[in-house]
C-alpha atoms as a PDB file:
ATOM      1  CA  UNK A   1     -39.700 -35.871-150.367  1.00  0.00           C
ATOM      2  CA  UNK A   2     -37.021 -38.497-148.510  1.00  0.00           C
ATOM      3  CA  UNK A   3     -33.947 -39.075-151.099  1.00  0.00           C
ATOM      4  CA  UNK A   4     -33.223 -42.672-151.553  1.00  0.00           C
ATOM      5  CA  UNK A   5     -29.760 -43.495-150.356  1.00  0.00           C
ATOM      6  CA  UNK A   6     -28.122 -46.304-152.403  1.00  0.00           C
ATOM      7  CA  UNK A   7     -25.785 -48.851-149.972  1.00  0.00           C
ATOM      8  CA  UNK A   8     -22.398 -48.338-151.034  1.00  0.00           C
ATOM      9  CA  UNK A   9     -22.071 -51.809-151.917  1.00  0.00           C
ATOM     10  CA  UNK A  10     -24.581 -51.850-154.107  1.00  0.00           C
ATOM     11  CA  UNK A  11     -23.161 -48.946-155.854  1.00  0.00           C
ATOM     12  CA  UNK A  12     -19.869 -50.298-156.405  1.00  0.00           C
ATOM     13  CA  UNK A  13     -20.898 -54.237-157.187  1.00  0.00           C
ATOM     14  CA  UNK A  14     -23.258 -52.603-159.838  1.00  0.00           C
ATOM     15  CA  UNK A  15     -20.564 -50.224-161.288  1.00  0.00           C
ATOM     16  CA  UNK A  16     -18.022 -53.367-161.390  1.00  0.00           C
ATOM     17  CA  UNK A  17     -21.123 -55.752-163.133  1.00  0.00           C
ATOM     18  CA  UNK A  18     -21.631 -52.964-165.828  1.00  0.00           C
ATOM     19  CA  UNK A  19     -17.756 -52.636-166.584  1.00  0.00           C
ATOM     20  CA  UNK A  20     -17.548 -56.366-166.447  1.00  0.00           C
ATOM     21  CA  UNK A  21     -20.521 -56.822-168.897  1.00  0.00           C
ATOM     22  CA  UNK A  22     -19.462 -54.372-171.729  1.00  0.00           C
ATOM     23  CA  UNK A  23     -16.344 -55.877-172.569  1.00  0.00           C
ATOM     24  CA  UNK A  24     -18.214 -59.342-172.498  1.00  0.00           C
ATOM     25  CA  UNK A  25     -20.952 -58.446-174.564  1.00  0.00           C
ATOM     26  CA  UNK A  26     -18.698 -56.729-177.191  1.00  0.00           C
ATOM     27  CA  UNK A  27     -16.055 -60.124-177.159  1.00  0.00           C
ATOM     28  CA  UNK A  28     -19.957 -62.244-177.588  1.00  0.00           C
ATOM     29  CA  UNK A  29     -20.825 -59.983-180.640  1.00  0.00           C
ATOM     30  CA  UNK A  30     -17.434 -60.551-182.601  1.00  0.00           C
ATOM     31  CA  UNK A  31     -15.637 -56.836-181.894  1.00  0.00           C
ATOM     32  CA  UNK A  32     -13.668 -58.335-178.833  1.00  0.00           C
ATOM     33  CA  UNK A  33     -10.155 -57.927-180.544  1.00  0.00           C
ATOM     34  CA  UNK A  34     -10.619 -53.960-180.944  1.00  0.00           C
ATOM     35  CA  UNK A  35     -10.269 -54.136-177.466  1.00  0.00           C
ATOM     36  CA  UNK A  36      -7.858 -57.070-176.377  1.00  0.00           C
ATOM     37  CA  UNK A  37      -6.995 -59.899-178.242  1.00  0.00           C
ATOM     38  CA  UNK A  38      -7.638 -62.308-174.954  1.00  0.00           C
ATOM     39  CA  UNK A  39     -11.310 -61.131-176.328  1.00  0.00           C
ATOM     40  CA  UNK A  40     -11.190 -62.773-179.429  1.00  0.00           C
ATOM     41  CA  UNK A  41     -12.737 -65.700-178.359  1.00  0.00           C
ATOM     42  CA  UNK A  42     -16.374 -65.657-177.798  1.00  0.00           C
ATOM     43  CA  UNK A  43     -16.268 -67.804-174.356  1.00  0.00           C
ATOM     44  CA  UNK A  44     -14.226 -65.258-172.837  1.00  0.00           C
ATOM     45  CA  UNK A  45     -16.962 -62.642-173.291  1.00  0.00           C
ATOM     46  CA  UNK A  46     -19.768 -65.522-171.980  1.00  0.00           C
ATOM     47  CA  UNK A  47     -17.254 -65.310-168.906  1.00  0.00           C
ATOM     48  CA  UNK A  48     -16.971 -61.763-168.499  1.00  0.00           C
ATOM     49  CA  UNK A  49     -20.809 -61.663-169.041  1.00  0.00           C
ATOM     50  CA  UNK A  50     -21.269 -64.198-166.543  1.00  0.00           C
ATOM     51  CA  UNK A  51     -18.809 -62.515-163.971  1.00  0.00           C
ATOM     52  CA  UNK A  52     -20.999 -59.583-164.625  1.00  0.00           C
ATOM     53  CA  UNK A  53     -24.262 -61.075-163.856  1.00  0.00           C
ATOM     54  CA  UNK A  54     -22.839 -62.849-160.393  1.00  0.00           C
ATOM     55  CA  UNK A  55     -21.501 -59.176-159.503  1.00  0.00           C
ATOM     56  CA  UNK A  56     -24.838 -57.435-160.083  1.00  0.00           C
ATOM     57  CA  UNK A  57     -26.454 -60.506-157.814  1.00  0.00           C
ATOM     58  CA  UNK A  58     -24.014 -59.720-155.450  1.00  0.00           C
ATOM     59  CA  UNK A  59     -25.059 -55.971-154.898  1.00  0.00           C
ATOM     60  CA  UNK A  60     -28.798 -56.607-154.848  1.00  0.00           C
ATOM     61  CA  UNK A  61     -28.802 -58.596-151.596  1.00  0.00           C
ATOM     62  CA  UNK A  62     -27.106 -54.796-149.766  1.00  0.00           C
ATOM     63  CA  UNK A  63     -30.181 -53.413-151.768  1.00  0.00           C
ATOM     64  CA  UNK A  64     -32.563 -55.385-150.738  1.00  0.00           C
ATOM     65  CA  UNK A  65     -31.537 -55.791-147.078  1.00  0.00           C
ATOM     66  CA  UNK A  66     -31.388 -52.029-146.785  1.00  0.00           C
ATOM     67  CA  UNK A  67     -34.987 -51.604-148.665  1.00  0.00           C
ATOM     68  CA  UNK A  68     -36.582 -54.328-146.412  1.00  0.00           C
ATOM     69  CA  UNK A  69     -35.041 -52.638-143.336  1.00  0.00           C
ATOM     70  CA  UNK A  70     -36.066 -49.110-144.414  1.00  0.00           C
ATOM     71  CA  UNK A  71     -39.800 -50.737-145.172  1.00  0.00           C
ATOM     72  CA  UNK A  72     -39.659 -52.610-141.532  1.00  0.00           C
ATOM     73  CA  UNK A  73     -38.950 -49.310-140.042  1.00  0.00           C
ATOM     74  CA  UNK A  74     -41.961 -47.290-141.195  1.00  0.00           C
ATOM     75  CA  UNK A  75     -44.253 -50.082-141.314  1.00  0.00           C
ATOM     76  CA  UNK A  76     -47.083 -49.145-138.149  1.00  0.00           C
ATOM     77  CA  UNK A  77     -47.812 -51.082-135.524  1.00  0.00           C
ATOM     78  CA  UNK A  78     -50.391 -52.579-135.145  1.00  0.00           C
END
């Protein structure tokens, strides 16, 4: 059974979405001041969210370049 390896880029962009998001998504529910009071406002956490979501773009195309590559590889000739 092959293990997957995981670009490192895609790691880390993912990671940084995820602890982007949860801040954003707390400030968009009406709890952001438990954390900061910059998070009190609601269109700071539709920032943060949206900082989140470009991040997470951002580490699929290392993910999908490797995947396509890895499929290219083992694909037969023929």
């Amino acid at each position: 059974m092959p293990t997957r390896r995981y670009p490192f880029s895609f790691i880390i962009l993912t990671a940084l979405g995820v602890l982007t998001g949860l801040p954003g998504l707390i400030s968009i529910a009406g709890f952001g001041t438990l954390l900061h009071p910059f998070l009190e406002d609601p269109m700071a956490g539709l920032a943060l969210v949206v900082s989140a979501v470009a991040l997470i773009g951002s580490g699929l195309f290392p993910f999908v370049i490797a995947r396509l590559t890895r499929s290219e590889n083992h694909t037969p000739e023929g």
